[in-house]
N, C-alpha and C. Protein backbone atom coordinates (compact mmCIF):
# COMPACT_ATOMS: atom_id res chain seq x y z
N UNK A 1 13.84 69.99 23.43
CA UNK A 1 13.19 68.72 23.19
C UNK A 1 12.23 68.39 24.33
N UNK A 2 11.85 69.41 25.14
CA UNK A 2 10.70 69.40 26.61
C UNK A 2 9.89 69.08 25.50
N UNK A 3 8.99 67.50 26.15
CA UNK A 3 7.66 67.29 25.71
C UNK A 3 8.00 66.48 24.35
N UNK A 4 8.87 66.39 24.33
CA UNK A 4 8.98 65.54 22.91
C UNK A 4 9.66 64.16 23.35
N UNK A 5 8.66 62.85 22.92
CA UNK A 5 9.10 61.44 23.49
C UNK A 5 10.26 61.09 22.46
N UNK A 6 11.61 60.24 22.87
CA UNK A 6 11.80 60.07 21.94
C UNK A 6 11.31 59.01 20.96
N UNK A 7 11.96 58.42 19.68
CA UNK A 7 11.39 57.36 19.16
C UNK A 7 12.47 56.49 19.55
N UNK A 8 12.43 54.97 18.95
CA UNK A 8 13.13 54.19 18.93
C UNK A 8 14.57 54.42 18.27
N UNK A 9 15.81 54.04 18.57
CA UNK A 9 16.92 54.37 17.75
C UNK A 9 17.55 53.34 17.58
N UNK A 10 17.85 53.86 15.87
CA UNK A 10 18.22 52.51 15.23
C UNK A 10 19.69 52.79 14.07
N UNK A 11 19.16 54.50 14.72
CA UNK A 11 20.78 54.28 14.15
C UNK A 11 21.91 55.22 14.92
N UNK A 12 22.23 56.77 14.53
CA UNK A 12 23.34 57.42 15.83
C UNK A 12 22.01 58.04 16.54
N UNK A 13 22.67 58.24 17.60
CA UNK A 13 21.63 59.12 18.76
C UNK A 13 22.29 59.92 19.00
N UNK A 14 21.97 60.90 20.04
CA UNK A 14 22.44 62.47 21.12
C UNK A 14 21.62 62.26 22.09
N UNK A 15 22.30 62.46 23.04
CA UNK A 15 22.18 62.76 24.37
C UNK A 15 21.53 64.03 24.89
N UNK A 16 20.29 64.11 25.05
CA UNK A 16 19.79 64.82 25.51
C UNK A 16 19.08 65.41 26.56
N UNK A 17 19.35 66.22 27.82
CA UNK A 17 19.46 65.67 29.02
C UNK A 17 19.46 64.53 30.06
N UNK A 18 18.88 63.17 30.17
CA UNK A 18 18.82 62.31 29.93
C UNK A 18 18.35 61.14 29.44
N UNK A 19 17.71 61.96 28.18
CA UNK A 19 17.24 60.56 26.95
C UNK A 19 18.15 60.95 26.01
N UNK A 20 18.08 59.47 25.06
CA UNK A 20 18.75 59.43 24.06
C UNK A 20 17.48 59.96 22.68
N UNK A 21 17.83 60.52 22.07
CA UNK A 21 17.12 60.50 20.56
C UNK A 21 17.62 60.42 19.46
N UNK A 22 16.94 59.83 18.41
CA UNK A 22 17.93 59.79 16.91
C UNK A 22 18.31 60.93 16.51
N UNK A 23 19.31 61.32 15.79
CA UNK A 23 19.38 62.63 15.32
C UNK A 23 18.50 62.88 14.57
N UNK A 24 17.98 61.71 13.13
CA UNK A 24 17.25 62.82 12.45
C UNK A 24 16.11 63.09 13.11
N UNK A 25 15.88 62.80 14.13
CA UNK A 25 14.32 63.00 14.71
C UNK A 25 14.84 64.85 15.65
N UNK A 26 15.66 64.79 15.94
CA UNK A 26 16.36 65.93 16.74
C UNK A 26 16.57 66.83 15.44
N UNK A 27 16.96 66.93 14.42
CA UNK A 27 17.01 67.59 13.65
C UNK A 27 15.90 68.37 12.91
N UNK A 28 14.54 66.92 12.65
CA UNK A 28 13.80 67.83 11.97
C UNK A 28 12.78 68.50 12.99
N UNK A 29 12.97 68.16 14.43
CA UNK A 29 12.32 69.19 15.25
C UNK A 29 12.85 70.11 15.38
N UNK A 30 14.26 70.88 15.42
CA UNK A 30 15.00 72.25 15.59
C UNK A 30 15.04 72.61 14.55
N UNK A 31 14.52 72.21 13.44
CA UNK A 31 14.94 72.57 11.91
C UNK A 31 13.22 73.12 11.19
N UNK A 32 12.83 72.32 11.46
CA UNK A 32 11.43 72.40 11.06
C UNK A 32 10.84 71.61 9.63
N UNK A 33 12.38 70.90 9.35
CA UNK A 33 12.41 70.30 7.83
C UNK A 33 12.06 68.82 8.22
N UNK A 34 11.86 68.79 6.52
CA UNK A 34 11.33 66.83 6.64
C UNK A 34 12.62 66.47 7.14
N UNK A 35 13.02 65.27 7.51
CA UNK A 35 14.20 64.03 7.76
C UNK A 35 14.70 63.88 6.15
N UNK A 36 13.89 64.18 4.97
CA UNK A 36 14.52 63.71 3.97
C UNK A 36 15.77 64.58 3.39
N UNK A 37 15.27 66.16 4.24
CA UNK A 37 16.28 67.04 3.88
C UNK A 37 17.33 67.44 4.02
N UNK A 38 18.21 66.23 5.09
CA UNK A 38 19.49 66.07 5.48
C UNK A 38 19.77 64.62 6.13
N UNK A 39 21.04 64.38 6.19
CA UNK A 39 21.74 63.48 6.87
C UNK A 39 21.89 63.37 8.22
N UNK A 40 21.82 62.03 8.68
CA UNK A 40 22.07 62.02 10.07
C UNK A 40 23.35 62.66 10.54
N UNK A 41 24.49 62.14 9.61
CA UNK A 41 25.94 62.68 9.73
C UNK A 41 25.63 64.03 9.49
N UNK A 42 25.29 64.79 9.28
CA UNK A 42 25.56 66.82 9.08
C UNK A 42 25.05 66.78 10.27
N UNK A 43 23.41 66.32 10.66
CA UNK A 43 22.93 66.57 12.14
C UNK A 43 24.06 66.32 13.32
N UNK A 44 23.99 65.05 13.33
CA UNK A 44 25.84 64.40 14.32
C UNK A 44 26.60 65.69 14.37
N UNK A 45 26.90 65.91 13.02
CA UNK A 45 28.71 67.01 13.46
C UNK A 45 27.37 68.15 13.98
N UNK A 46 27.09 69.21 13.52
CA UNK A 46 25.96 70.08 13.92
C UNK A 46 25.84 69.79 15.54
N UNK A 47 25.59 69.10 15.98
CA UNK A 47 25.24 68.49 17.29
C UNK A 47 26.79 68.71 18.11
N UNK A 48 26.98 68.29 17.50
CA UNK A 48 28.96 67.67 18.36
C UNK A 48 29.31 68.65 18.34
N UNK A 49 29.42 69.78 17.18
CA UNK A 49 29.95 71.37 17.19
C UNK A 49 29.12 71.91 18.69
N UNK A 50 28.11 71.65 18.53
CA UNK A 50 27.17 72.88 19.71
C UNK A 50 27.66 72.13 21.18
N UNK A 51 28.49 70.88 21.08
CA UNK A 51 28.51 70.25 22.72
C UNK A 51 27.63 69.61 22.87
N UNK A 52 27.03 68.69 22.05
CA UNK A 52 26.43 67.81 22.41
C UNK A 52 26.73 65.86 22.66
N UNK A 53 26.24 65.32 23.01
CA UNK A 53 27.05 64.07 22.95
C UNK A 53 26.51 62.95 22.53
N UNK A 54 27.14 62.83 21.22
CA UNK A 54 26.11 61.99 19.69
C UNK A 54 26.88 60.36 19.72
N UNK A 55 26.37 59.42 19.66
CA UNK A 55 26.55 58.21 19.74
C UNK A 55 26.40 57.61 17.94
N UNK A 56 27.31 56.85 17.62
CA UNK A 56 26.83 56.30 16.01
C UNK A 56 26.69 55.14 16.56
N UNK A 57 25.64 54.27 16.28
CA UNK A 57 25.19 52.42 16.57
C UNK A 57 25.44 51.95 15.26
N UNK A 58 26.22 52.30 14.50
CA UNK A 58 25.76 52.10 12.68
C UNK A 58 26.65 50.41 13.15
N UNK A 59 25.83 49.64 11.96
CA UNK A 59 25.95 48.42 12.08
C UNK A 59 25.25 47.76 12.44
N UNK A 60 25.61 46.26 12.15
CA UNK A 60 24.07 45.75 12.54
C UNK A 60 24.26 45.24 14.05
N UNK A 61 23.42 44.93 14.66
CA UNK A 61 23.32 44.20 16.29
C UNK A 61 23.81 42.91 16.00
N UNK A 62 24.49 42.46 17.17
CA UNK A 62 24.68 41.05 17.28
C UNK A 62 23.61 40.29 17.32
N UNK A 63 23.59 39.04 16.85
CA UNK A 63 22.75 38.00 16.77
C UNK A 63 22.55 37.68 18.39
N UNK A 64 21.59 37.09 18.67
CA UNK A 64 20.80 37.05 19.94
C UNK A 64 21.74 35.53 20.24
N UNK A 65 21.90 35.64 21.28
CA UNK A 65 22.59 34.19 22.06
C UNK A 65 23.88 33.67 21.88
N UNK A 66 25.05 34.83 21.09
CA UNK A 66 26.28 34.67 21.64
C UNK A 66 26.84 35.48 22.10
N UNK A 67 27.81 34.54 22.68
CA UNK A 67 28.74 35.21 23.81
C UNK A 67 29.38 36.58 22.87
N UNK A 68 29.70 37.17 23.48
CA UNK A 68 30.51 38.53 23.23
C UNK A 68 31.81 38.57 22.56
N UNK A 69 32.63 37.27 22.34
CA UNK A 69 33.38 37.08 21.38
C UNK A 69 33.01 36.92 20.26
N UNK A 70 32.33 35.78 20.58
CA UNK A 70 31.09 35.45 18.87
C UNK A 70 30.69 36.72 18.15
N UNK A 71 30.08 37.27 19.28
CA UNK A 71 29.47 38.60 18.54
C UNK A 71 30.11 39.71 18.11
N UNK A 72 31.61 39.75 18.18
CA UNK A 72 32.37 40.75 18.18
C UNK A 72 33.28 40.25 16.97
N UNK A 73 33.12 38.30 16.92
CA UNK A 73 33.60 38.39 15.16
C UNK A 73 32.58 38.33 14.10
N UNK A 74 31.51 38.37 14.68
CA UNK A 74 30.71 38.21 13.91
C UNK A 74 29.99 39.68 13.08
N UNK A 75 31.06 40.84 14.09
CA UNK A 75 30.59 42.06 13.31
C UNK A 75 31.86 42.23 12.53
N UNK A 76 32.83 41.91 12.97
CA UNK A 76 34.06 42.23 11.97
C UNK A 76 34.25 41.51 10.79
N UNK A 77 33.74 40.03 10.68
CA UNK A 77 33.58 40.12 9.74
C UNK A 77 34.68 38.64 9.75
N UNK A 78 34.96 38.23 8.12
CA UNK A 78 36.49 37.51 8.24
C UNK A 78 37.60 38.15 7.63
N UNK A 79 39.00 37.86 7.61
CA UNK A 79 39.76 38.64 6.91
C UNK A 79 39.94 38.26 5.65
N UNK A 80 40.36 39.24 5.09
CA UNK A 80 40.51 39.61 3.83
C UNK A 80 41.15 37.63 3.43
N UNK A 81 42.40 37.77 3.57
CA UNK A 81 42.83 36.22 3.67
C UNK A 81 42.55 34.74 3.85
N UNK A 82 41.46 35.12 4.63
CA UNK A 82 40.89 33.73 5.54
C UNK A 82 39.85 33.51 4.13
């Protein structure tokens, strides 16, 4: 990945010496294929098999201006019950 910027990531990344890049962007450069021709998840395991170290962000971001509790129910969600 010498010479290759990454893009923005918005969804899992890999660790690549020390930038992060999306997988499918890592994929369809070692692959030579469009992004449409696989999954981020096959790239991920693919990656994780060879020793690499793949991050998933899946989900959405917390809303801007709460505290870290807020934002931590606010990804889980409510329960089933409530």
């Amino acid at each position: 990945m010498q010479g290759v910027k990454p893009e923005a990531v918005t969804g899992g990344s890999v660790l690549i010496g020390r930038r992060h890049y999306p997988v499918k962007q890592v994929g369809a450069v070692i692959t030579g294929q469009d992004r449409r021709d696989f999954t981020a998840e096959e790239v991920r395991r693919a990656l994780t098999r060879l020793g690499f170290t793949c991050q998933d962000t899946g989900g959405a971001a917390p809303a801007q201006g709460l505290t870290p509790l807020q934002a931590a129910s606010a990804l889980l969600g409510t329960p089933a019950g409530a």
